[in-house]
PDB file of N, CA and C in Angstrom:
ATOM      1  N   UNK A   1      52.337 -15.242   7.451  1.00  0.00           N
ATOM      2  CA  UNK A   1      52.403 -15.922   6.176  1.00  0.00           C
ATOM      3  C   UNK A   1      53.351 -15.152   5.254  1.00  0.00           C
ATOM      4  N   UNK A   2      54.135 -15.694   4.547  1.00  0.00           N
ATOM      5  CA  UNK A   2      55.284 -15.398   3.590  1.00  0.00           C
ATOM      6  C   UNK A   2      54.928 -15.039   2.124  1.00  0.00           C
ATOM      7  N   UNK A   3      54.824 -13.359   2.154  1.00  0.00           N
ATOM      8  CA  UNK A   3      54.634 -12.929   0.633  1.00  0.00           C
ATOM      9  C   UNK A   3      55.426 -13.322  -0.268  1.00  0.00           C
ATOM     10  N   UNK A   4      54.892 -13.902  -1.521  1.00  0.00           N
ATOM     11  CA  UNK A   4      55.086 -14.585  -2.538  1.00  0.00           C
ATOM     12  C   UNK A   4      54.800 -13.579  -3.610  1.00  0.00           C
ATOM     13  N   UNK A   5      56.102 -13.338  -4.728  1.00  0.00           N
ATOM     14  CA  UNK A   5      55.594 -12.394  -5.902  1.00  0.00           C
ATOM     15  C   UNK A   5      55.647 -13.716  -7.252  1.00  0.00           C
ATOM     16  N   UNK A   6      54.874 -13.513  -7.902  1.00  0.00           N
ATOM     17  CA  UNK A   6      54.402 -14.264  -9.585  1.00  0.00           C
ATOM     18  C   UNK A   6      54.440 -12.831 -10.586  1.00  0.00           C
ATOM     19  N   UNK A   7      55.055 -13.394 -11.652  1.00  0.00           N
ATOM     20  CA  UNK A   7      55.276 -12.545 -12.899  1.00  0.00           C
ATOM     21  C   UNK A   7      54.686 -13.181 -13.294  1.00  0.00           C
ATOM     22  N   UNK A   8      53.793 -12.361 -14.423  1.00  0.00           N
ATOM     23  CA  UNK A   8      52.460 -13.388 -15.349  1.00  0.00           C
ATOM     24  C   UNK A   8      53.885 -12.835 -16.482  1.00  0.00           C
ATOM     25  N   UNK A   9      53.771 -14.095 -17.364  1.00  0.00           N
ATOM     26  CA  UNK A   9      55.257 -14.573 -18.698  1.00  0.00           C
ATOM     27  C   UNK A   9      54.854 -13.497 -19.295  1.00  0.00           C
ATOM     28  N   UNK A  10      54.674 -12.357 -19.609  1.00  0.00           N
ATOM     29  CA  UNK A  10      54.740 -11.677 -20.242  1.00  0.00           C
ATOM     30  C   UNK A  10      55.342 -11.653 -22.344  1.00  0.00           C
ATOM     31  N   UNK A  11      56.443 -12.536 -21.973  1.00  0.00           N
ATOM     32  CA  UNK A  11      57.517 -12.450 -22.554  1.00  0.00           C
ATOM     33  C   UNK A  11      56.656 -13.588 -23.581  1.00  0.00           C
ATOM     34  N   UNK A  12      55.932 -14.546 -22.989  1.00  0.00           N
ATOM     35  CA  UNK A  12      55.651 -16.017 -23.870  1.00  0.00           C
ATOM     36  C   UNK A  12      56.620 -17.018 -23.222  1.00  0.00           C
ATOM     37  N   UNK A  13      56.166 -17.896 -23.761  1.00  0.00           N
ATOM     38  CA  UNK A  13      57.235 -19.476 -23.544  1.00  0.00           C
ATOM     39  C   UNK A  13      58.423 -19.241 -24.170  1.00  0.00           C
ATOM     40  N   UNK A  14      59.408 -20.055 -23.440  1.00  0.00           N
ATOM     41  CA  UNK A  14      61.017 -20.234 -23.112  1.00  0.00           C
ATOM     42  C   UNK A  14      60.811 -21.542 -23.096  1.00  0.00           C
ATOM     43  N   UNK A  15      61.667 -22.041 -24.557  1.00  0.00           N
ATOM     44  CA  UNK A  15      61.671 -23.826 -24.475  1.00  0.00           C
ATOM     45  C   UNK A  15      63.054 -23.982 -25.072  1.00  0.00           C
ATOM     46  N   UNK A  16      64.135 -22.715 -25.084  1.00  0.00           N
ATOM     47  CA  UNK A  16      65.718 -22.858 -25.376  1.00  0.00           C
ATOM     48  C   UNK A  16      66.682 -23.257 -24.005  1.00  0.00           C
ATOM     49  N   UNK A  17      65.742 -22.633 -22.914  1.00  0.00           N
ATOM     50  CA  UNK A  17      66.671 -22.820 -21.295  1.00  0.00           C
ATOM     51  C   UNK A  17      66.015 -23.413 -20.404  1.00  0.00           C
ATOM     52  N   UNK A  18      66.536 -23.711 -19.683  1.00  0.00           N
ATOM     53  CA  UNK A  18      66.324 -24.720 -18.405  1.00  0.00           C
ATOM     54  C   UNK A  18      65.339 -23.516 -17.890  1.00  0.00           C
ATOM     55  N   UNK A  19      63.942 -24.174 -16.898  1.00  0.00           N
ATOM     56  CA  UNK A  19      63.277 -23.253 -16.452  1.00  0.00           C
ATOM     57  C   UNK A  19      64.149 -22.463 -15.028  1.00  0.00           C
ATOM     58  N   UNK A  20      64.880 -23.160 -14.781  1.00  0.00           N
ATOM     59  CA  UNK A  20      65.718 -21.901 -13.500  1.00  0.00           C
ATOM     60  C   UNK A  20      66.710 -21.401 -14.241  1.00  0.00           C
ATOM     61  N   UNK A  21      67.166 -21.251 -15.399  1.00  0.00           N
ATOM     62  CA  UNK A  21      67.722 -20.181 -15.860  1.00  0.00           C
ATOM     63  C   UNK A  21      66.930 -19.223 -16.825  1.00  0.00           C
ATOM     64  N   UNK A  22      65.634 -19.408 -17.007  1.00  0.00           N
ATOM     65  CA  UNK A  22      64.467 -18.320 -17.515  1.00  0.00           C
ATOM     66  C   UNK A  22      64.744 -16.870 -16.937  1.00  0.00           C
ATOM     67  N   UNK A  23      64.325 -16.202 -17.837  1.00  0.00           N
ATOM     68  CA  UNK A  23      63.551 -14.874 -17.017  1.00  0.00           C
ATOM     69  C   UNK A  23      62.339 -15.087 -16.586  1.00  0.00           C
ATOM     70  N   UNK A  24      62.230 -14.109 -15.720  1.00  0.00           N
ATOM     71  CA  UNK A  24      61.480 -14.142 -15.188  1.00  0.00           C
ATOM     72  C   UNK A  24      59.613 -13.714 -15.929  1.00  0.00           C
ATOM     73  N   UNK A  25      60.229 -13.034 -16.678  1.00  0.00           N
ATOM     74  CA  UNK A  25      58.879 -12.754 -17.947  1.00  0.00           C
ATOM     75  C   UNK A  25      58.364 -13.755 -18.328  1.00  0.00           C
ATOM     76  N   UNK A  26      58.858 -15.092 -18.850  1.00  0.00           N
ATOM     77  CA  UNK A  26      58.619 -15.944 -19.561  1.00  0.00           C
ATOM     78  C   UNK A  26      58.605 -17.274 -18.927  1.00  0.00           C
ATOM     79  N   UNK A  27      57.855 -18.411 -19.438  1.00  0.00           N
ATOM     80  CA  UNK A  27      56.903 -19.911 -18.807  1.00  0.00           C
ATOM     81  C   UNK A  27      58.266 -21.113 -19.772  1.00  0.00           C
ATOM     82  N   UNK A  28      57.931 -21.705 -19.273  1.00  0.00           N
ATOM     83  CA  UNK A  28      58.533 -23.230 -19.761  1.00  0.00           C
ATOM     84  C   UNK A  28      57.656 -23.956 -20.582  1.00  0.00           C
ATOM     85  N   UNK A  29      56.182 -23.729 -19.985  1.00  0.00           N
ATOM     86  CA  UNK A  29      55.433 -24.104 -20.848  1.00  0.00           C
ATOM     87  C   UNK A  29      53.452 -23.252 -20.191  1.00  0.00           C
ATOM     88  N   UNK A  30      53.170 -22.810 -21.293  1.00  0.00           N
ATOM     89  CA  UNK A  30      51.801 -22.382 -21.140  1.00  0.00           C
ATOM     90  C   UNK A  30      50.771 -23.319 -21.917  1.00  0.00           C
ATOM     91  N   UNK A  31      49.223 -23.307 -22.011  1.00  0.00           N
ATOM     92  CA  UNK A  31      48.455 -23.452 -22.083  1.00  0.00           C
ATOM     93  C   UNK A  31      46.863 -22.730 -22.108  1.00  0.00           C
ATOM     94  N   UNK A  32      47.030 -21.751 -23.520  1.00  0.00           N
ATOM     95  CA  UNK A  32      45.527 -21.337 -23.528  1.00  0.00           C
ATOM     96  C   UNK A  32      45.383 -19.568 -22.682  1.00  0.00           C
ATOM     97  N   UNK A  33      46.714 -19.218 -23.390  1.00  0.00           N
ATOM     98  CA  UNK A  33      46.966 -18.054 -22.012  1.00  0.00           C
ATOM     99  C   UNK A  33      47.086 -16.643 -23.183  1.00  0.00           C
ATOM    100  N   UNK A  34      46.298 -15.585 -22.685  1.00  0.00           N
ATOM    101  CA  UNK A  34      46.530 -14.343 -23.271  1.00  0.00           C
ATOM    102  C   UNK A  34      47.063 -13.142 -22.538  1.00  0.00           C
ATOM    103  N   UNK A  35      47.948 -12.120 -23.045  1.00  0.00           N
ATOM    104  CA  UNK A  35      48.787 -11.171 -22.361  1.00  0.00           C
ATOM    105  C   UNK A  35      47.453  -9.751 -22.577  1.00  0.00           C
ATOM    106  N   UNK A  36      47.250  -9.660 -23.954  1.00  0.00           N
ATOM    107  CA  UNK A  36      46.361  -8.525 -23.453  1.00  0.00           C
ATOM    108  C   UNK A  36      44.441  -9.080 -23.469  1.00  0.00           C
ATOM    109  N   UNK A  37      44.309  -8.032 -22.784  1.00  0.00           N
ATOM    110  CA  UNK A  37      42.754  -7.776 -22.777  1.00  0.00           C
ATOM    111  C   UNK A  37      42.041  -7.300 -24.147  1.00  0.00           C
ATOM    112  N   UNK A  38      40.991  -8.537 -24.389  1.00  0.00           N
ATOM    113  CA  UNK A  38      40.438  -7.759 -25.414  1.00  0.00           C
ATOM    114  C   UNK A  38      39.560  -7.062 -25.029  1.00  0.00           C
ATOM    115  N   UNK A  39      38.811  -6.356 -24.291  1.00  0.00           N
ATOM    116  CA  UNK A  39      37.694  -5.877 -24.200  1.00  0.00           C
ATOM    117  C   UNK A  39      38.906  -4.211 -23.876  1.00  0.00           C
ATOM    118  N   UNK A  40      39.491  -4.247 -22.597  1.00  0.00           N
ATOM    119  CA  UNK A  40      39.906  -2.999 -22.276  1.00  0.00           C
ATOM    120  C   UNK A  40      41.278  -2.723 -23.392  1.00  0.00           C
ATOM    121  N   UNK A  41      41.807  -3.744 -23.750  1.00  0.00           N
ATOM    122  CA  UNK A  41      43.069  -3.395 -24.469  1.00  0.00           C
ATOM    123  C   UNK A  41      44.311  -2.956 -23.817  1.00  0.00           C
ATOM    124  N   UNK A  42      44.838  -3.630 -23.015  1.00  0.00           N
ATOM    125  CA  UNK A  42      45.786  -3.394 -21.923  1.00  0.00           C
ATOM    126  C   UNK A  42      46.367  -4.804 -21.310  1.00  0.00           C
ATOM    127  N   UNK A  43      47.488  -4.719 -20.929  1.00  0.00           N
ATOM    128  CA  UNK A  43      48.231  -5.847 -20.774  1.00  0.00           C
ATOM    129  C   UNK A  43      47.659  -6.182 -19.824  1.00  0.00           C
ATOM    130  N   UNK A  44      47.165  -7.175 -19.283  1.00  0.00           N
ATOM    131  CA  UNK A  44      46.289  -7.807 -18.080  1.00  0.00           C
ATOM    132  C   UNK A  44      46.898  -9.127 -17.355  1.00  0.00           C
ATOM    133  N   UNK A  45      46.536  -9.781 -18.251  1.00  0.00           N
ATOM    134  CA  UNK A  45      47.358 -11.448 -18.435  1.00  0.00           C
ATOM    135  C   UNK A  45      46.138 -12.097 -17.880  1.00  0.00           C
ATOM    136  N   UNK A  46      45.652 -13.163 -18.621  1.00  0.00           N
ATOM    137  CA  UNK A  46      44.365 -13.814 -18.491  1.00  0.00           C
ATOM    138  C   UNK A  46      44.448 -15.318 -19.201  1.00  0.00           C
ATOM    139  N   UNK A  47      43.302 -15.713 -18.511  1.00  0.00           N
ATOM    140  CA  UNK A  47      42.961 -17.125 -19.561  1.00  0.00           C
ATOM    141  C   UNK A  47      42.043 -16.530 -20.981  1.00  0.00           C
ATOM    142  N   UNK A  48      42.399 -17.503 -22.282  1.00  0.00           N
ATOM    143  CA  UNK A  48      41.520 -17.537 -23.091  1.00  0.00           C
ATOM    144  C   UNK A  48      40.067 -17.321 -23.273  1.00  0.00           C
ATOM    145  N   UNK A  49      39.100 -16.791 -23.839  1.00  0.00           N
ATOM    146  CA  UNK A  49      37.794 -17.023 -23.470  1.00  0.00           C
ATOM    147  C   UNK A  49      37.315 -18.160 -24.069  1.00  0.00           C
ATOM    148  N   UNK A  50      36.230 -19.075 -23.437  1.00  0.00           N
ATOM    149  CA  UNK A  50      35.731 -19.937 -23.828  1.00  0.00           C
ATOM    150  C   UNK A  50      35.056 -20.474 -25.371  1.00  0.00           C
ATOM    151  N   UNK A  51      34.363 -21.201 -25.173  1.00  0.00           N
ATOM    152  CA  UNK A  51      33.537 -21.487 -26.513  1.00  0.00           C
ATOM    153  C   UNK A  51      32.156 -21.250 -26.332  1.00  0.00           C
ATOM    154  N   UNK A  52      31.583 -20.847 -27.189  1.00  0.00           N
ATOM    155  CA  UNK A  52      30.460 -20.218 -27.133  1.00  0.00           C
ATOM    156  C   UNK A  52      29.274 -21.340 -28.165  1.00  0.00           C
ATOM    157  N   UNK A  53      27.942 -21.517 -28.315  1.00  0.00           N
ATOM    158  CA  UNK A  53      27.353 -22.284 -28.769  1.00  0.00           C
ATOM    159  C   UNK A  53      27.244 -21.145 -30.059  1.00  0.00           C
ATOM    160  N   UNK A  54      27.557 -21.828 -31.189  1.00  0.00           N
ATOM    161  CA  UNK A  54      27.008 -21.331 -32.432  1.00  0.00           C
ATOM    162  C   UNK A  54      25.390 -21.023 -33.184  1.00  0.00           C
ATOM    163  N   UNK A  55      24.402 -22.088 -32.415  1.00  0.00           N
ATOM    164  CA  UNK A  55      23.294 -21.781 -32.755  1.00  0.00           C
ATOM    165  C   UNK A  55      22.549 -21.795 -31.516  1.00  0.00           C
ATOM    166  N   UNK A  56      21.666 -20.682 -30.612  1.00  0.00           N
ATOM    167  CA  UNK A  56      21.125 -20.715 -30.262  1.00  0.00           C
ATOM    168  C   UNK A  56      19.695 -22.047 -29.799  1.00  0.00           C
ATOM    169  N   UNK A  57      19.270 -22.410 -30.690  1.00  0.00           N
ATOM    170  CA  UNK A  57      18.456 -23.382 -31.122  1.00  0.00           C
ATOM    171  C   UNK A  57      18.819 -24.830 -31.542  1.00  0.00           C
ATOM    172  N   UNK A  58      19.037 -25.826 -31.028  1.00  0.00           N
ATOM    173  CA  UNK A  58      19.257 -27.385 -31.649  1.00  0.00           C
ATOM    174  C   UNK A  58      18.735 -27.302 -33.115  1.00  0.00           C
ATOM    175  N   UNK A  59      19.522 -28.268 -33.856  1.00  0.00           N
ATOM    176  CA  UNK A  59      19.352 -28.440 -35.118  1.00  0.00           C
ATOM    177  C   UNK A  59      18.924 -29.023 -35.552  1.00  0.00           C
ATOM    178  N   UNK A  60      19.051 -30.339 -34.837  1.00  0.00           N
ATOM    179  CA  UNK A  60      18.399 -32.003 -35.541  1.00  0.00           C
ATOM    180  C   UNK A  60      17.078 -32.420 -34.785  1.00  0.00           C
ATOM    181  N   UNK A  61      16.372 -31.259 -33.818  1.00  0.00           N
ATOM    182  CA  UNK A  61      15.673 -31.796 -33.228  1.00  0.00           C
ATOM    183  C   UNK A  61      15.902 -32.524 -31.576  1.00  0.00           C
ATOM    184  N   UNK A  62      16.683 -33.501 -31.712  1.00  0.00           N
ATOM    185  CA  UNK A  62      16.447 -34.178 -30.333  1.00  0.00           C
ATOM    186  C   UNK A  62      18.196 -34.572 -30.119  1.00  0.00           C
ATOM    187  N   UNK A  63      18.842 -34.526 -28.903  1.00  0.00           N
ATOM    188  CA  UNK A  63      20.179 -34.756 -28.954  1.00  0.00           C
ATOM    189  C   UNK A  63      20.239 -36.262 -29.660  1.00  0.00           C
ATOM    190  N   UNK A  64      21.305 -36.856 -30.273  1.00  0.00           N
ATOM    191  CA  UNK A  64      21.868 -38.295 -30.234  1.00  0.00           C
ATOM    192  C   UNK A  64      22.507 -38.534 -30.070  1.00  0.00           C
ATOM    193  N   UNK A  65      23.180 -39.928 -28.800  1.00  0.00           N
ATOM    194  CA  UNK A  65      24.410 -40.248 -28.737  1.00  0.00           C
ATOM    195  C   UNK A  65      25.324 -40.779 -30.070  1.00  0.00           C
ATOM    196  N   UNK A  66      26.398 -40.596 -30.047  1.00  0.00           N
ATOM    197  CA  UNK A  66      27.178 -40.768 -30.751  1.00  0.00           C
ATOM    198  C   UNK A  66      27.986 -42.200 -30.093  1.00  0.00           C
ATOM    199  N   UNK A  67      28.002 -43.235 -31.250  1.00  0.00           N
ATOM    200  CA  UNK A  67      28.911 -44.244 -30.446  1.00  0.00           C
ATOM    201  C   UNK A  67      29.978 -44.889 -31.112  1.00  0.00           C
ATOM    202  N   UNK A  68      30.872 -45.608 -31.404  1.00  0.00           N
ATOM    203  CA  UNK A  68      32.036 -45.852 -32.070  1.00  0.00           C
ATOM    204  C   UNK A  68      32.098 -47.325 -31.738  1.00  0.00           C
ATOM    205  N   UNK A  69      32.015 -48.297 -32.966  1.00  0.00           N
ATOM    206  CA  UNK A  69      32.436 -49.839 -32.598  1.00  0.00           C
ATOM    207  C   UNK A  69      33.433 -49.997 -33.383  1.00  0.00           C
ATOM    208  N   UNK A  70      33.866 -50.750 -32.567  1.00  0.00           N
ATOM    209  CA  UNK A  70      35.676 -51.157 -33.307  1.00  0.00           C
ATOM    210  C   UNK A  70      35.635 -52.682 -33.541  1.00  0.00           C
ATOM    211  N   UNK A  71      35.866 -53.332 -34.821  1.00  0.00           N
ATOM    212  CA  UNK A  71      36.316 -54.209 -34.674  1.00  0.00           C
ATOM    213  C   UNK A  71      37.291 -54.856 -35.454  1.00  0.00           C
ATOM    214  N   UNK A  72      38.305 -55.973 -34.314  1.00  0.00           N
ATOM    215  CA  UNK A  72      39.503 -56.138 -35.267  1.00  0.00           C
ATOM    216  C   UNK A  72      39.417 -57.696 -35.359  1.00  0.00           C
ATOM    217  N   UNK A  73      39.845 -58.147 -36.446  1.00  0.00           N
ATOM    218  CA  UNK A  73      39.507 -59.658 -37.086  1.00  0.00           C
ATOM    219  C   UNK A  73      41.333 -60.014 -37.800  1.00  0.00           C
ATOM    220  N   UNK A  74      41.603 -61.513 -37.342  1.00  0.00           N
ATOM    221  CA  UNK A  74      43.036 -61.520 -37.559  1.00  0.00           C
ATOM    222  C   UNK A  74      42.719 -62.558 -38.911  1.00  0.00           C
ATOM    223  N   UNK A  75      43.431 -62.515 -39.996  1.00  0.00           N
ATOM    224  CA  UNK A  75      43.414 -63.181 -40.962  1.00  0.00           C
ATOM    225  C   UNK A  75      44.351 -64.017 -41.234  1.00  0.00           C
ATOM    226  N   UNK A  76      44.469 -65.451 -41.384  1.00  0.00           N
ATOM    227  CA  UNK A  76      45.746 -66.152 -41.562  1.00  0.00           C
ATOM    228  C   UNK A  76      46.053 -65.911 -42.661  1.00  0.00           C
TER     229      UNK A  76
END
């Protein structure tokens, strides 16, 4: 099997050049992406951390769906 090397973009997104004339540091386009570590503090290259629930405990009691009606009416 054929070793393959990946540079994590280091650099950030590149949206002035064509992605085959990039460096190699840098993405065409990212999504949700961090260079250092927060916990150790060192360049790592990682995904974002998630979302976390703000209250332990429900608020209103019991879940409710949420629903959305649309309606459109044409007027002469």
């Amino acid at each position: 099997m054929a070793n393959i090397e990946f540079n994590f973009p280091f650099e950030g997104v590149d949206k002035g050049r064509a992605a085959s004339n990039q460096s190699s540091t840098t993405s065409p386009d990212m999504n949700n992406m961090r260079v250092y570590d927060v916990l150790d503090s060192r360049a790592r290259g990682g995904q974002r951390a998630g979302l976390d629930k703000r209250y332990s405990q429900q608020i209103s009691g019991e879940a409710v769906p949420i629903v959305a009606i649309l309606s459109v009416a044409v007027v002469d």
